[in-house]
PDB file of N, CA and C in Angstrom:
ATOM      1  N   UNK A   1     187.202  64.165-191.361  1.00  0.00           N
ATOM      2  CA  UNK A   1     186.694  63.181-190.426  1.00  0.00           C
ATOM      3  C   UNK A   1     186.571  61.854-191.158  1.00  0.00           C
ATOM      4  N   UNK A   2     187.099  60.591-190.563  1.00  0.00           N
ATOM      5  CA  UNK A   2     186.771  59.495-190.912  1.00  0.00           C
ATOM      6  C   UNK A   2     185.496  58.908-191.003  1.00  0.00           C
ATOM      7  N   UNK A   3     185.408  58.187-192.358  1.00  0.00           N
ATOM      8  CA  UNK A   3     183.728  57.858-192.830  1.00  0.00           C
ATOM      9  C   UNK A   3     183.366  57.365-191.868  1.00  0.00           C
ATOM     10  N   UNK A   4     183.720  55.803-190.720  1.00  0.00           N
ATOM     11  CA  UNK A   4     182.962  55.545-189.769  1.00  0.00           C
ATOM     12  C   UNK A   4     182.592  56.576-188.534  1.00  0.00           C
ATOM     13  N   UNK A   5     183.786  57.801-188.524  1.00  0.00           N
ATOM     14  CA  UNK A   5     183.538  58.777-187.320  1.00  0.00           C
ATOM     15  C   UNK A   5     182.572  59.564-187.683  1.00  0.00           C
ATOM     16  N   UNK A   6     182.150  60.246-189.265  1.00  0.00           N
ATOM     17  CA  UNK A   6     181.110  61.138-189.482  1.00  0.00           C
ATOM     18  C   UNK A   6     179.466  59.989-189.554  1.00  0.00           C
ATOM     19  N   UNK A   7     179.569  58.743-189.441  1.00  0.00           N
ATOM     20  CA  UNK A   7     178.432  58.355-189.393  1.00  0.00           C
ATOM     21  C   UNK A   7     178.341  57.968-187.724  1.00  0.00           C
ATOM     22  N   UNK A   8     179.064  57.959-187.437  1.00  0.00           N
ATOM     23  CA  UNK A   8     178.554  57.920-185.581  1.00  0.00           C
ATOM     24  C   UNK A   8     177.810  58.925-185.320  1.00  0.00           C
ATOM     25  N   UNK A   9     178.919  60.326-185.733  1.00  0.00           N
ATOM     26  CA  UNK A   9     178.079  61.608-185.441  1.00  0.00           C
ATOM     27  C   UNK A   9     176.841  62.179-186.283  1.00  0.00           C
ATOM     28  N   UNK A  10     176.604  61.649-187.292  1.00  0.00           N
ATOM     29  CA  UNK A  10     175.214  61.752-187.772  1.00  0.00           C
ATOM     30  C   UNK A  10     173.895  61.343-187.144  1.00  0.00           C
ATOM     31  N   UNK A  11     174.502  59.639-186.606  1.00  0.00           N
ATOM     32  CA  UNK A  11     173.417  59.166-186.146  1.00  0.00           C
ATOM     33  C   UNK A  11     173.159  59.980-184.903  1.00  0.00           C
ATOM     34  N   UNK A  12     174.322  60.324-184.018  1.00  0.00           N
ATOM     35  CA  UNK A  12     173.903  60.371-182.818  1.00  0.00           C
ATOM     36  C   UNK A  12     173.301  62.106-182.728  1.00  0.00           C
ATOM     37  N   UNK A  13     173.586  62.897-183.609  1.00  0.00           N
ATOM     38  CA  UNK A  13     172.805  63.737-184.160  1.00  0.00           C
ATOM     39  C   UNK A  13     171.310  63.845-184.310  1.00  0.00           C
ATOM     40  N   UNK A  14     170.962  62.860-185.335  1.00  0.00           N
ATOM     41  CA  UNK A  14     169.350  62.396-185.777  1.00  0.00           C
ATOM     42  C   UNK A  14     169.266  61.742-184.593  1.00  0.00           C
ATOM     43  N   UNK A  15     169.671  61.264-183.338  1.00  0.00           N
ATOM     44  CA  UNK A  15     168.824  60.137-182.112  1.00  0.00           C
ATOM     45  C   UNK A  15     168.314  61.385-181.402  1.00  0.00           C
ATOM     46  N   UNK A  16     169.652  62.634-181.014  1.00  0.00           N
ATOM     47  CA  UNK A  16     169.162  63.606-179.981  1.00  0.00           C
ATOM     48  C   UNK A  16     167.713  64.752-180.557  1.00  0.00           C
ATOM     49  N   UNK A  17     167.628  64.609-181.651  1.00  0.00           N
ATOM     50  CA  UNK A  17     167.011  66.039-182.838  1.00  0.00           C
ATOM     51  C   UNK A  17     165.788  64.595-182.558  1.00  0.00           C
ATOM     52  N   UNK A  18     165.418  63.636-182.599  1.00  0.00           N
ATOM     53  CA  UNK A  18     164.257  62.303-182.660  1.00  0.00           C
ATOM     54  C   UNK A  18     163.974  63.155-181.231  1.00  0.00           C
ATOM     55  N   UNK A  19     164.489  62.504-180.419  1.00  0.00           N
ATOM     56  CA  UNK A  19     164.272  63.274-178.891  1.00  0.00           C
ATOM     57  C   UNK A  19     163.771  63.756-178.259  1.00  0.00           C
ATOM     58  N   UNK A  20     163.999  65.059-178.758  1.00  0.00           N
ATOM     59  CA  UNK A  20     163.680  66.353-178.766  1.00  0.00           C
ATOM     60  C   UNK A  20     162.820  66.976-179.567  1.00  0.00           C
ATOM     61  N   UNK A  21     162.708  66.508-180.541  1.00  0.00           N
ATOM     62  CA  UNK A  21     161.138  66.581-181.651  1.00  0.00           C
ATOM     63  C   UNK A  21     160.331  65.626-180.823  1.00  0.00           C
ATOM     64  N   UNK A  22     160.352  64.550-180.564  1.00  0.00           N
ATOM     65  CA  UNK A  22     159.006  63.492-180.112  1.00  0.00           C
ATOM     66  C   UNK A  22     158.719  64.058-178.943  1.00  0.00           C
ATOM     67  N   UNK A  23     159.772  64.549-178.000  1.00  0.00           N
ATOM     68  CA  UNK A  23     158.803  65.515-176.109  1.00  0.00           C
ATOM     69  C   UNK A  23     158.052  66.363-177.065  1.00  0.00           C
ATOM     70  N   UNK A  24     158.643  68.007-178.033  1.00  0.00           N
ATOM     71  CA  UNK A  24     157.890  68.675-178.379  1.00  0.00           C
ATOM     72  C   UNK A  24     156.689  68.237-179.397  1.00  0.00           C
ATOM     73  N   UNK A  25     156.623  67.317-180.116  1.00  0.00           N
ATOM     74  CA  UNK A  25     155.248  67.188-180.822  1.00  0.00           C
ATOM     75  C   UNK A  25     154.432  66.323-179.589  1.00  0.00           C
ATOM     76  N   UNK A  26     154.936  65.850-178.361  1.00  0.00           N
ATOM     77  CA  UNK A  26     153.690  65.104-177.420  1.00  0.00           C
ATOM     78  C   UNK A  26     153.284  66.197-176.641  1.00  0.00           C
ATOM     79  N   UNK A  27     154.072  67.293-176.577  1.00  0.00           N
ATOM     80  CA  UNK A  27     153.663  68.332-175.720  1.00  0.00           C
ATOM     81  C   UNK A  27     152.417  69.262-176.681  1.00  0.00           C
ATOM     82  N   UNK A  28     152.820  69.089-177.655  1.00  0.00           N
ATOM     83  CA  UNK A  28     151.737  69.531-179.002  1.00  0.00           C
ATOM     84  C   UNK A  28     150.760  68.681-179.213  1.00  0.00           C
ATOM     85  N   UNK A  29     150.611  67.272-179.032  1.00  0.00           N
ATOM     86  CA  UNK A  29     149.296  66.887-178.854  1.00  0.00           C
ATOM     87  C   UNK A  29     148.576  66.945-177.733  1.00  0.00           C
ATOM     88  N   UNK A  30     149.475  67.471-176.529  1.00  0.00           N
ATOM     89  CA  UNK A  30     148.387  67.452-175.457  1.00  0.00           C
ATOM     90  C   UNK A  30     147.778  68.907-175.250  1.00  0.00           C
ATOM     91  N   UNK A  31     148.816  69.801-175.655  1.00  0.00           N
ATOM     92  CA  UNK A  31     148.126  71.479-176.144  1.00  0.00           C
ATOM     93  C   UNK A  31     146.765  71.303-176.947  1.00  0.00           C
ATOM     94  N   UNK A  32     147.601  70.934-177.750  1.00  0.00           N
ATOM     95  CA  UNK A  32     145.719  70.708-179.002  1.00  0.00           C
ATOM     96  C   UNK A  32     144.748  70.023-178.233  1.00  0.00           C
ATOM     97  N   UNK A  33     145.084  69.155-177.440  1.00  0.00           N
ATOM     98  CA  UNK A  33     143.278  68.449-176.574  1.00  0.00           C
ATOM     99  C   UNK A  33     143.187  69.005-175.746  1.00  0.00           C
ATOM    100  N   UNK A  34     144.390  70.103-175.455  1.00  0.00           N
ATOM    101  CA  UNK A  34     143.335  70.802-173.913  1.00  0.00           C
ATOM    102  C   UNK A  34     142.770  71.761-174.168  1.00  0.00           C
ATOM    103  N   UNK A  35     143.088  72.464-175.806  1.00  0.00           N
ATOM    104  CA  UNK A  35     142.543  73.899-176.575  1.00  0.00           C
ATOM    105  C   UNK A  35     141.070  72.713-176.813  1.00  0.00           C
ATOM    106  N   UNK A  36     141.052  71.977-177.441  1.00  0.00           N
ATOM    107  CA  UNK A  36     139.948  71.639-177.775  1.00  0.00           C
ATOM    108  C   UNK A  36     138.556  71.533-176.287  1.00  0.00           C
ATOM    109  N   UNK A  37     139.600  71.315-175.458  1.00  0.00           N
ATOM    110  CA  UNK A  37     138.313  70.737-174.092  1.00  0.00           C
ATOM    111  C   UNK A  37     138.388  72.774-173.659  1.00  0.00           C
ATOM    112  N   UNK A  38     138.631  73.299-173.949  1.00  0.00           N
ATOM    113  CA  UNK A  38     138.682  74.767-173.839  1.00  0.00           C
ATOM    114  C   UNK A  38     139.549  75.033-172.412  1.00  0.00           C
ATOM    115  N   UNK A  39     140.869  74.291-172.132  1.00  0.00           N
ATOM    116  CA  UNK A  39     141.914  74.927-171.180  1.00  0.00           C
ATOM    117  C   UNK A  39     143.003  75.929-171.984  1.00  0.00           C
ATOM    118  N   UNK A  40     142.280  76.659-172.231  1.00  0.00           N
ATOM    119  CA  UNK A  40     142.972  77.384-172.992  1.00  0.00           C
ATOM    120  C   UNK A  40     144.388  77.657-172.159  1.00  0.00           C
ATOM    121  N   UNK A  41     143.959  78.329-171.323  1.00  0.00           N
ATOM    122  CA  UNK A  41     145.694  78.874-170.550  1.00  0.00           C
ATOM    123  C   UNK A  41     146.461  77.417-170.467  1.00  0.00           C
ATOM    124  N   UNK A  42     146.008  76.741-169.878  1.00  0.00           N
ATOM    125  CA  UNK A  42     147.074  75.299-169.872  1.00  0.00           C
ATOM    126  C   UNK A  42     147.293  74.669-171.272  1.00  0.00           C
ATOM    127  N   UNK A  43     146.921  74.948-172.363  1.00  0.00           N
ATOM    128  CA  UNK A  43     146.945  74.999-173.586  1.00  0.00           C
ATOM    129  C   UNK A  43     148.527  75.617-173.904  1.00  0.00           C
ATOM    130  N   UNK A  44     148.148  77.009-173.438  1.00  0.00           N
ATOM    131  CA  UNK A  44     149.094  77.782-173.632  1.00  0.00           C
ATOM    132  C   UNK A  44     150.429  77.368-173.123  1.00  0.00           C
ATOM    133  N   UNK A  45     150.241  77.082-172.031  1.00  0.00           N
ATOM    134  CA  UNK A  45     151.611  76.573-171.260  1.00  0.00           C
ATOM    135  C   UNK A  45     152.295  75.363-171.824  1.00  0.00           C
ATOM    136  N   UNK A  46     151.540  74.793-172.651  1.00  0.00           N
ATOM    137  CA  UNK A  46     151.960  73.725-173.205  1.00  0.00           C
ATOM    138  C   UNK A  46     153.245  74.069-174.287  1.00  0.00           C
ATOM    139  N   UNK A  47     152.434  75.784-174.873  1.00  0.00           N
ATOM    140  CA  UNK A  47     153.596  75.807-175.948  1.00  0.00           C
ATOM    141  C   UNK A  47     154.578  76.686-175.157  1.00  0.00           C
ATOM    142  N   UNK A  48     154.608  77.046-174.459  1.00  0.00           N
ATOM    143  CA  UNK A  48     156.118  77.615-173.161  1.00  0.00           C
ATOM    144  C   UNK A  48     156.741  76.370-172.961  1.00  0.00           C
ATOM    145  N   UNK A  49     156.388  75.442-172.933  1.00  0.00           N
ATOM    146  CA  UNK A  49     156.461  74.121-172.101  1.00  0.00           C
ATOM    147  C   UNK A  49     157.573  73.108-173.491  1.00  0.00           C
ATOM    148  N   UNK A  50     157.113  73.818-174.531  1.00  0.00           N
ATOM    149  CA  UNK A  50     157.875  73.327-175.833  1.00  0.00           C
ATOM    150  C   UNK A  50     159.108  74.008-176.179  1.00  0.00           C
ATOM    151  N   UNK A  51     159.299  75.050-176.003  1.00  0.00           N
ATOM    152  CA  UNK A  51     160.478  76.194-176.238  1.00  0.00           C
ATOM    153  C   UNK A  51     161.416  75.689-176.201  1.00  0.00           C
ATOM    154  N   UNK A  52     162.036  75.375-175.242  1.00  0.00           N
ATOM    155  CA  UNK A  52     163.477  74.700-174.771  1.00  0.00           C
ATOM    156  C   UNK A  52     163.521  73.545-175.572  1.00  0.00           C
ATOM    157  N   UNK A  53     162.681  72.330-175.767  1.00  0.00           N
ATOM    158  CA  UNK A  53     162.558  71.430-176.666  1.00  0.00           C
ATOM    159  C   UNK A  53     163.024  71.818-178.051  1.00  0.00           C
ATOM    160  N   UNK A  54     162.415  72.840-178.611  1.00  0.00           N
ATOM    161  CA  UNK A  54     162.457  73.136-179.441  1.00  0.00           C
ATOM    162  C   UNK A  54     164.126  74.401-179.984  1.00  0.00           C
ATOM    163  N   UNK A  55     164.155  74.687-179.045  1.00  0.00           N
ATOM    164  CA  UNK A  55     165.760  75.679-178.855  1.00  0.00           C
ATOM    165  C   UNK A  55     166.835  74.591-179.032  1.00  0.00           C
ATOM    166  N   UNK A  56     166.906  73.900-178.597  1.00  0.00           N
ATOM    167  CA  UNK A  56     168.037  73.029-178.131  1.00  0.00           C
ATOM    168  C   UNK A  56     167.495  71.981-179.629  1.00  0.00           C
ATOM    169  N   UNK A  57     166.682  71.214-180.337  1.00  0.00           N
ATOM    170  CA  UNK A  57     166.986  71.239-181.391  1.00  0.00           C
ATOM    171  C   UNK A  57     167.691  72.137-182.279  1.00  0.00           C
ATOM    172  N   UNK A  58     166.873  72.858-182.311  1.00  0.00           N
ATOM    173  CA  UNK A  58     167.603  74.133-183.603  1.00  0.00           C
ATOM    174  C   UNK A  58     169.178  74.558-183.260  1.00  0.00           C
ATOM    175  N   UNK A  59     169.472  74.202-182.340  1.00  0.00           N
ATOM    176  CA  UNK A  59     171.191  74.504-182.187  1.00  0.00           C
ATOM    177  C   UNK A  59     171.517  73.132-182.444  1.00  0.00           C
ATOM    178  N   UNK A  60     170.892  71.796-182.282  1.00  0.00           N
ATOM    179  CA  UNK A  60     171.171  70.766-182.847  1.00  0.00           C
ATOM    180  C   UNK A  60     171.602  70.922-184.270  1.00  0.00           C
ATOM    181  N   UNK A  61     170.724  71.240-184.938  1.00  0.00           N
ATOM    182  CA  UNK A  61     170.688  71.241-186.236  1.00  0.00           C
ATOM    183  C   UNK A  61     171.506  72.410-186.818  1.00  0.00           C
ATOM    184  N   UNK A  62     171.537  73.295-186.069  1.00  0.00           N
ATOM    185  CA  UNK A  62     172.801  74.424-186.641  1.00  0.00           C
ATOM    186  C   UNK A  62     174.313  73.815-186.541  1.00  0.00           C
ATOM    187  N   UNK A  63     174.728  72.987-185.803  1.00  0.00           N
ATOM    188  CA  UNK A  63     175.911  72.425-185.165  1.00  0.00           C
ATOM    189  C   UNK A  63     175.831  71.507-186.357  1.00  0.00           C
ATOM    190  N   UNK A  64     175.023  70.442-186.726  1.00  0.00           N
ATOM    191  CA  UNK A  64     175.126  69.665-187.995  1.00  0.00           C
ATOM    192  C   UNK A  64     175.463  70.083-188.966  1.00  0.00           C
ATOM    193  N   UNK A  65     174.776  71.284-189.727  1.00  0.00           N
ATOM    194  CA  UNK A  65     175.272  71.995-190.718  1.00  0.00           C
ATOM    195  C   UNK A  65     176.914  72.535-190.353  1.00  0.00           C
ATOM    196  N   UNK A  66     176.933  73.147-189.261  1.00  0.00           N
ATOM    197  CA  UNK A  66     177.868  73.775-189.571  1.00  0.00           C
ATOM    198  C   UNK A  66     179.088  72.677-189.673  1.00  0.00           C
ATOM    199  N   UNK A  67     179.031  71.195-188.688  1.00  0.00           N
ATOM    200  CA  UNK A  67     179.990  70.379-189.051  1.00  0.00           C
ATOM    201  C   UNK A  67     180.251  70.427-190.461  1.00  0.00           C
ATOM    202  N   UNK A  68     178.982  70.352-191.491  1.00  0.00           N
ATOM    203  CA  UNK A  68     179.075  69.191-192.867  1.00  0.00           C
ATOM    204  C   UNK A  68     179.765  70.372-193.556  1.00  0.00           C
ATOM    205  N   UNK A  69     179.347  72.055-193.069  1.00  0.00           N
ATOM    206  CA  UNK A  69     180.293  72.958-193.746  1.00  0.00           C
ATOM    207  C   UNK A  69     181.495  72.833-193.657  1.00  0.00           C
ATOM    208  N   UNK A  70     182.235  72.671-192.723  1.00  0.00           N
ATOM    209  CA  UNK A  70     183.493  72.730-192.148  1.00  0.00           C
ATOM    210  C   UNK A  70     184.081  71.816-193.196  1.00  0.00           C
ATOM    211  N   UNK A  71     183.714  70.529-193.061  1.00  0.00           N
ATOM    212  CA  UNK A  71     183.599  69.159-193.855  1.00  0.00           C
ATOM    213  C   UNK A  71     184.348  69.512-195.390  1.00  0.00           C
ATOM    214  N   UNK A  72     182.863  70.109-195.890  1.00  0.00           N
ATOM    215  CA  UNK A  72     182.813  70.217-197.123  1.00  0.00           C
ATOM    216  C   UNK A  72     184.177  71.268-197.661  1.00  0.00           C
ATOM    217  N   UNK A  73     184.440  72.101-196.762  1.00  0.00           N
ATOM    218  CA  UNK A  73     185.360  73.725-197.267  1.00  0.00           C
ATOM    219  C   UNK A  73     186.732  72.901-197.055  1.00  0.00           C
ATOM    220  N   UNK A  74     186.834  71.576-196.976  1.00  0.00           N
ATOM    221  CA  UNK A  74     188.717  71.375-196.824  1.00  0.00           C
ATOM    222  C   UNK A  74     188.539  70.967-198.156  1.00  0.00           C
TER     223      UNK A  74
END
């Protein structure tokens, strides 16, 4: 891959993985203040409510690696 084409796809990599980390850690600060005011069950739902956030990173980040492998093995 060409140096300007692997830094497009880096960035636009780190913008979607920013994303998708900042919904799931706001969904994690509003879990933690509703455990604290004792909503516990809506607490809970908060971290159901993160999953997918958090799924769809981690295949983000598996897809990165596996590009820079691909990359690296020619």
């Amino acid at each position: 891959m060409a140096s300007e084409d692997r830094t497009i796809v880096i960035k636009l990599f780190l913008r979607d993985l920013k994303i998708l980390l900042t919904e799931a850690s706001g969904l994690a600060s509003i879990g933690s203040s509703l455990v604290e005011a004792g909503a516990t069950e809506e607490a809970l739902q908060k971290i159901f409510d993160m999953e997918p956030f958090l799924h769809d990173a981690r295949t983000l980040l598996n897809a990165a690696v596996l590009q820079y492998r691909r990359e690296t093995e020619r």
